[in-house]
PDB file of N, CA and C in Angstrom:
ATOM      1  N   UNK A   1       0.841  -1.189   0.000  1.00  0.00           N
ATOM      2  CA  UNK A   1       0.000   0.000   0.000  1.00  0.00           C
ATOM      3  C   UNK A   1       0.881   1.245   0.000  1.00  0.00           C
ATOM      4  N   UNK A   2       0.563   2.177  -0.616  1.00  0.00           N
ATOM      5  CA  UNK A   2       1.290   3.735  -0.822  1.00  0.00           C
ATOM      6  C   UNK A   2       0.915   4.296   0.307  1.00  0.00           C
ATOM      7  N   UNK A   3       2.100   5.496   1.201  1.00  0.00           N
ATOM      8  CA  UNK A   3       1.965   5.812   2.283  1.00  0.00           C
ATOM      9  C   UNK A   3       0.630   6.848   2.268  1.00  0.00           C
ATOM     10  N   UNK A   4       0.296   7.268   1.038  1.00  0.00           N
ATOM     11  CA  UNK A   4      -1.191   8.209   1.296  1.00  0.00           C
ATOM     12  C   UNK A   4      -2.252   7.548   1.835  1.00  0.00           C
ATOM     13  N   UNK A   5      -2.283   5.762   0.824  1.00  0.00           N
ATOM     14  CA  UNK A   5      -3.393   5.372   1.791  1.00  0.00           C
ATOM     15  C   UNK A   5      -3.405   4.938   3.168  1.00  0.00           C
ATOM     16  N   UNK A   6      -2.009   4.790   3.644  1.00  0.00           N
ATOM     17  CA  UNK A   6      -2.540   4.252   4.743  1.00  0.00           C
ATOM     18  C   UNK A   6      -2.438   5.307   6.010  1.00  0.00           C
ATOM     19  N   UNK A   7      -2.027   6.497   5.177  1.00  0.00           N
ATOM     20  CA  UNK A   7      -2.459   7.728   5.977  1.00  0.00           C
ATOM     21  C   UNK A   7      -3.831   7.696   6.610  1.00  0.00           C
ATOM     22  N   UNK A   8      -5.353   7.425   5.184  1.00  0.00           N
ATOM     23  CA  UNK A   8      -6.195   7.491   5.234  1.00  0.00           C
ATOM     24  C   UNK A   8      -6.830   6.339   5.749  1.00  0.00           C
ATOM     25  N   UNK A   9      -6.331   5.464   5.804  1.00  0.00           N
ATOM     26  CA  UNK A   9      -6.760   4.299   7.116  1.00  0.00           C
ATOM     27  C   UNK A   9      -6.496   4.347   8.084  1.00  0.00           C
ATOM     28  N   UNK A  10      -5.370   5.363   8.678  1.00  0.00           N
ATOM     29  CA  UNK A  10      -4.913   5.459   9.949  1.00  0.00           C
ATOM     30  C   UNK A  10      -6.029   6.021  10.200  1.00  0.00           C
ATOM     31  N   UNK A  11      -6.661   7.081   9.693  1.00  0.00           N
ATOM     32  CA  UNK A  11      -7.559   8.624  10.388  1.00  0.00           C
ATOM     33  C   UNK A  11      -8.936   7.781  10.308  1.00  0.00           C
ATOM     34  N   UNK A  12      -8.861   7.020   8.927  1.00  0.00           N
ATOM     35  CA  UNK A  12     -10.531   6.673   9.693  1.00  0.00           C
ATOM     36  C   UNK A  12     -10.337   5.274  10.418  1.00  0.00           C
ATOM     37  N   UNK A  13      -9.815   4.682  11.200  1.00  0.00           N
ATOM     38  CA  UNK A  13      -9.453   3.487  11.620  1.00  0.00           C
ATOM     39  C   UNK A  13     -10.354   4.064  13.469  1.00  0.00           C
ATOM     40  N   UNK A  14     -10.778   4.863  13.846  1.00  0.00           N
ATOM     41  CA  UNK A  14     -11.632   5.035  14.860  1.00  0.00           C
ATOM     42  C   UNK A  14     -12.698   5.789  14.457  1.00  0.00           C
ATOM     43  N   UNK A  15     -13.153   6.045  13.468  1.00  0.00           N
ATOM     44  CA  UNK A  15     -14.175   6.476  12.607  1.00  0.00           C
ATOM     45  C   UNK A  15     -15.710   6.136  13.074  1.00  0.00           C
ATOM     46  N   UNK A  16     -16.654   6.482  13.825  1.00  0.00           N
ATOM     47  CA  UNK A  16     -18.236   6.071  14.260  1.00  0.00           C
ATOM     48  C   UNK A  16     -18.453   6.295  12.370  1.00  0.00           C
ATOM     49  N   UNK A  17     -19.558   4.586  12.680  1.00  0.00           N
ATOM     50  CA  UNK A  17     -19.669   4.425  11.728  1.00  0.00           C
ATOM     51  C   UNK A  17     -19.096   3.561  10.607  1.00  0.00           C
ATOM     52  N   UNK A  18     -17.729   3.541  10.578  1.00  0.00           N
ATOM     53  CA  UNK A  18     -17.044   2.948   9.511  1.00  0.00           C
ATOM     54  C   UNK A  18     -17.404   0.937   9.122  1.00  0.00           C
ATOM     55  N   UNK A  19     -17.582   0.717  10.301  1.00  0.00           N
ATOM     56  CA  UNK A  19     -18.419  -0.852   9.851  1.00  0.00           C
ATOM     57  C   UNK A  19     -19.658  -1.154   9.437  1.00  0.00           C
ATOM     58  N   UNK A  20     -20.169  -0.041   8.882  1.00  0.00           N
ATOM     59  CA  UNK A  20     -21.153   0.225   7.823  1.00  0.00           C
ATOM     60  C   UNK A  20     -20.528   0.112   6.466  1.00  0.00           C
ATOM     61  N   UNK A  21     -19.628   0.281   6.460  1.00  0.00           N
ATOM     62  CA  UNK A  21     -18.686   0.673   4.745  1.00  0.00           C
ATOM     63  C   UNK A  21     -19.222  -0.509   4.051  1.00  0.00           C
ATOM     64  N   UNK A  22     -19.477  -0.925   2.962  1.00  0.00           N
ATOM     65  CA  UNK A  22     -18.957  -2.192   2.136  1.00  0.00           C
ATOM     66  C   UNK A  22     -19.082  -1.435   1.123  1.00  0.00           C
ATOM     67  N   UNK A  23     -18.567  -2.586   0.387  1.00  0.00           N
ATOM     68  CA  UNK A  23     -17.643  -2.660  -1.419  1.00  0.00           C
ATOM     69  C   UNK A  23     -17.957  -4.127  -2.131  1.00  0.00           C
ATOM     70  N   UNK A  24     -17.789  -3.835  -3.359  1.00  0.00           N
ATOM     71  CA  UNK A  24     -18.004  -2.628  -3.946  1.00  0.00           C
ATOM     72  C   UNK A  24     -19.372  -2.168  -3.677  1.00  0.00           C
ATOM     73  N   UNK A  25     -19.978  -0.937  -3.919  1.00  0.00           N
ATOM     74  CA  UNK A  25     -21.072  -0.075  -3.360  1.00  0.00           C
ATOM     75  C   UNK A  25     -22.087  -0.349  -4.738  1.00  0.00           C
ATOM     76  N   UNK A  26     -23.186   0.152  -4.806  1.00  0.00           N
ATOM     77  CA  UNK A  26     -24.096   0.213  -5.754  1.00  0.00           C
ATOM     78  C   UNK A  26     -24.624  -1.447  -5.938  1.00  0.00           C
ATOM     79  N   UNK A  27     -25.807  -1.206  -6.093  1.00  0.00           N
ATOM     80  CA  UNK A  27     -26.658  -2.599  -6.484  1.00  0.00           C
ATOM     81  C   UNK A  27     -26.724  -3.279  -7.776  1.00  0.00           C
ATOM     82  N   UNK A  28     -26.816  -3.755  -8.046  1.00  0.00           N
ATOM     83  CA  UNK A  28     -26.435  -4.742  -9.539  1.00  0.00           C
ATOM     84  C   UNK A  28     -27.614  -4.663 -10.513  1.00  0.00           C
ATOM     85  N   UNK A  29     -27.499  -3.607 -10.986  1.00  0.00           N
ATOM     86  CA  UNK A  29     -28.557  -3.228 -12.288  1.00  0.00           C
ATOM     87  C   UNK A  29     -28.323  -3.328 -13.537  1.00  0.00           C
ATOM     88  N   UNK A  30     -27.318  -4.210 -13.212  1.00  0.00           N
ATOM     89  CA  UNK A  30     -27.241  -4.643 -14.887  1.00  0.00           C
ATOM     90  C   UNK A  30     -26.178  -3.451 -15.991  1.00  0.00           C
ATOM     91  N   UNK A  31     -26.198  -2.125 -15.326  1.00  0.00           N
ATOM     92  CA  UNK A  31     -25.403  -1.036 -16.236  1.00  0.00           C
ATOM     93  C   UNK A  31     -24.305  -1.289 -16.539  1.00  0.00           C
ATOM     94  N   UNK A  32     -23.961  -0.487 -17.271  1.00  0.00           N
ATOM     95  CA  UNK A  32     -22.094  -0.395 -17.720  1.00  0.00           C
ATOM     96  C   UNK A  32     -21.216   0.878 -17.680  1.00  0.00           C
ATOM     97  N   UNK A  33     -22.685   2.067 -18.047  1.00  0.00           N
ATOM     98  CA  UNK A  33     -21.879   3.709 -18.092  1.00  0.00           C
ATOM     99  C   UNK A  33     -21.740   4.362 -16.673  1.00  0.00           C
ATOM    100  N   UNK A  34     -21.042   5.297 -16.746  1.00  0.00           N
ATOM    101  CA  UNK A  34     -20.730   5.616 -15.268  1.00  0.00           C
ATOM    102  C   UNK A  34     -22.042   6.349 -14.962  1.00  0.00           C
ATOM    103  N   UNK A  35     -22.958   6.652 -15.585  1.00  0.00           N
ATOM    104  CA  UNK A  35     -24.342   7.323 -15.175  1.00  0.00           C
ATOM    105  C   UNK A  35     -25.267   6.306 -14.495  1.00  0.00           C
ATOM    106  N   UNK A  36     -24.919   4.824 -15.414  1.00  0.00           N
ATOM    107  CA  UNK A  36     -25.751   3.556 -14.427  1.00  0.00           C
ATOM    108  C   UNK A  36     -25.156   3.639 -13.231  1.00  0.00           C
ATOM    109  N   UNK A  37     -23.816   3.416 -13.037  1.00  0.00           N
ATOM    110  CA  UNK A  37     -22.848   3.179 -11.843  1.00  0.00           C
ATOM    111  C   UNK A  37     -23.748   4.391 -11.068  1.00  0.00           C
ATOM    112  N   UNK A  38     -23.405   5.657 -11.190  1.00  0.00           N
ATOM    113  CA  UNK A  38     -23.898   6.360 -10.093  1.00  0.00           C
ATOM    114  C   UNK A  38     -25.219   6.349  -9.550  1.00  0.00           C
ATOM    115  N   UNK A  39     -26.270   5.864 -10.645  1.00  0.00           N
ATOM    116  CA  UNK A  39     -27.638   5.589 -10.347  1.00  0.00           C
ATOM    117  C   UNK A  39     -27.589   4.099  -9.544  1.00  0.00           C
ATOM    118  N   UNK A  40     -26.925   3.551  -9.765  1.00  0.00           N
ATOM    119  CA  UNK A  40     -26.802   1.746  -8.492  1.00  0.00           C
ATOM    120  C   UNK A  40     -26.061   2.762  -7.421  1.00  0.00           C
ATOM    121  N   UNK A  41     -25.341   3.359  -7.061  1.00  0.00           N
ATOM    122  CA  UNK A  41     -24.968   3.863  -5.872  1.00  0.00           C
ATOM    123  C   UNK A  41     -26.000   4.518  -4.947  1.00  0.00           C
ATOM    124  N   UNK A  42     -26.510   5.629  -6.158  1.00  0.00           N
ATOM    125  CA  UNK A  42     -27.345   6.381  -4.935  1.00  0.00           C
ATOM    126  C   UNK A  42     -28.949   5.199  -4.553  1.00  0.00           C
ATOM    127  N   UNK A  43     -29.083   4.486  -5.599  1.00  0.00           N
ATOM    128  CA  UNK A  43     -30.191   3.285  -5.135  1.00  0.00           C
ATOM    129  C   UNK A  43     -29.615   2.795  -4.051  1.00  0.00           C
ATOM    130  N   UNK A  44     -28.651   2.369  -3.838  1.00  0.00           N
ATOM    131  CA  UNK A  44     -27.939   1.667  -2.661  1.00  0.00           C
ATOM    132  C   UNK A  44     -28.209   2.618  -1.398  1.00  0.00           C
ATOM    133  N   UNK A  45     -27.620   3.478  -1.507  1.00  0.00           N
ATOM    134  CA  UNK A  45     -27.933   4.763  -0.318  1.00  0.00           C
ATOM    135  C   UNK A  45     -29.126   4.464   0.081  1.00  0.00           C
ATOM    136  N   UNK A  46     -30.225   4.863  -1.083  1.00  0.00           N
ATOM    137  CA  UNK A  46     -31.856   5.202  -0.403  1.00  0.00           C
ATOM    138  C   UNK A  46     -32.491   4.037   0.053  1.00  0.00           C
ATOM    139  N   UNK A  47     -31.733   2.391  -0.504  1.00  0.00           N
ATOM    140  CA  UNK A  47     -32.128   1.307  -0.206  1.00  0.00           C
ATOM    141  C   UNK A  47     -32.113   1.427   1.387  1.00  0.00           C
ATOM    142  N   UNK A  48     -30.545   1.480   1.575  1.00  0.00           N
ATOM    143  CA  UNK A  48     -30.364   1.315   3.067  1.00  0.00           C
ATOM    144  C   UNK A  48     -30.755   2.496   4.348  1.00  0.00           C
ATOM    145  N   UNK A  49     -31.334   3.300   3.468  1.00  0.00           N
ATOM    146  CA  UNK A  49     -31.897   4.180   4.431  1.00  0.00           C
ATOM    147  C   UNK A  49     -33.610   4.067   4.473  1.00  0.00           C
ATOM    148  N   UNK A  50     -34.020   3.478   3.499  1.00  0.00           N
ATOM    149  CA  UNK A  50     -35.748   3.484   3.637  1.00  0.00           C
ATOM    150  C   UNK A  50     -35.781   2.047   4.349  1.00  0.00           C
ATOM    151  N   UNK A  51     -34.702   1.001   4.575  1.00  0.00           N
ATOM    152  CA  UNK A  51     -35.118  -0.245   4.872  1.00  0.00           C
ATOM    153  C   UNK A  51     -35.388  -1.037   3.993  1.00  0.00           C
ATOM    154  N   UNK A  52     -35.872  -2.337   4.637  1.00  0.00           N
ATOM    155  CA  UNK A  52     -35.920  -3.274   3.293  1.00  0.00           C
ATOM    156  C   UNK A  52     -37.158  -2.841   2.351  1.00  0.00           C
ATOM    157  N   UNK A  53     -36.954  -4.053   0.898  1.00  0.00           N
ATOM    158  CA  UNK A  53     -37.673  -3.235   0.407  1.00  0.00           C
ATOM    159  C   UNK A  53     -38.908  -3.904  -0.024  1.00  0.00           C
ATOM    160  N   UNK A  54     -40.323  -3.638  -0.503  1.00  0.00           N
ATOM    161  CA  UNK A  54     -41.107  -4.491  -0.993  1.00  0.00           C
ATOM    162  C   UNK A  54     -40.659  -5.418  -2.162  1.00  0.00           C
ATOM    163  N   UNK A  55     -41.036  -7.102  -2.682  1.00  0.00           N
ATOM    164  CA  UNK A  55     -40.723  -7.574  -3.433  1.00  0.00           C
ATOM    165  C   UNK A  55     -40.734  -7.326  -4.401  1.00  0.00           C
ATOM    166  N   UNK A  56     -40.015  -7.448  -5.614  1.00  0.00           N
ATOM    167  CA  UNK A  56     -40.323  -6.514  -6.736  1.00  0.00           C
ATOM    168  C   UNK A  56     -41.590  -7.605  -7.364  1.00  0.00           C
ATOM    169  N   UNK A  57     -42.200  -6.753  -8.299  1.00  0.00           N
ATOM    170  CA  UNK A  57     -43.394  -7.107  -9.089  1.00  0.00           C
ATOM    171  C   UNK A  57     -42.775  -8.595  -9.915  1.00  0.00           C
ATOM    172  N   UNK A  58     -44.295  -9.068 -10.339  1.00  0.00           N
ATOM    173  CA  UNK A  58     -43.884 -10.067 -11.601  1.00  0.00           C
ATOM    174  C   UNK A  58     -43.915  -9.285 -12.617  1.00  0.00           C
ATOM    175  N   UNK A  59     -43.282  -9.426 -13.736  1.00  0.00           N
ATOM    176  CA  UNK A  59     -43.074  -8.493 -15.505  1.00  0.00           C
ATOM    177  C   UNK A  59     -42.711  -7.435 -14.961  1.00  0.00           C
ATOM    178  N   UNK A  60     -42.503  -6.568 -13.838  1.00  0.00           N
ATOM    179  CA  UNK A  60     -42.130  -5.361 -14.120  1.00  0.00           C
ATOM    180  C   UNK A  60     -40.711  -5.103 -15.042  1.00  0.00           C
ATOM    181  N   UNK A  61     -40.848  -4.073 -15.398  1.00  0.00           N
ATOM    182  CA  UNK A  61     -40.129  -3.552 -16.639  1.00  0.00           C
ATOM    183  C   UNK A  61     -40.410  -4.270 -17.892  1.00  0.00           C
ATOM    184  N   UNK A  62     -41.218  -4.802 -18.237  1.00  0.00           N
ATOM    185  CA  UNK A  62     -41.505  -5.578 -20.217  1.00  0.00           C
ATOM    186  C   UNK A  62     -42.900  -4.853 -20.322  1.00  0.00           C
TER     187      UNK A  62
END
């Protein structure tokens, strides 16, 4: 590891909060452009903040 990162593991290594982290982030929607990528991230966010979620539909999306 390069000494920047483990600068940045030192500082958040008592961090409230940090065993929340996982990786990779964003939910698996199938995308490829970095506009999908950021749209599976922030889904991920609002996932884990509204709670679980209702089952998804039968056919939704066709």
């Amino acid at each position: 590891m390069n000494l920047h990162r483990n600068s940045h593991l030192h500082q958040l290594a008592g961090a409230a909060g940090l065993h929340r982290l996982v990786g990779p982030a964003g939910l698996d929607l199938g995308g490829a452009s970095l506009d999908e990528t950021a749209l599976s991230v922030l889904a991920e966010i609002a996932a884990v903040e509204n709670g679980p979620a209702a089952p998804a539909r039968a056919g939704a999306g066709s």
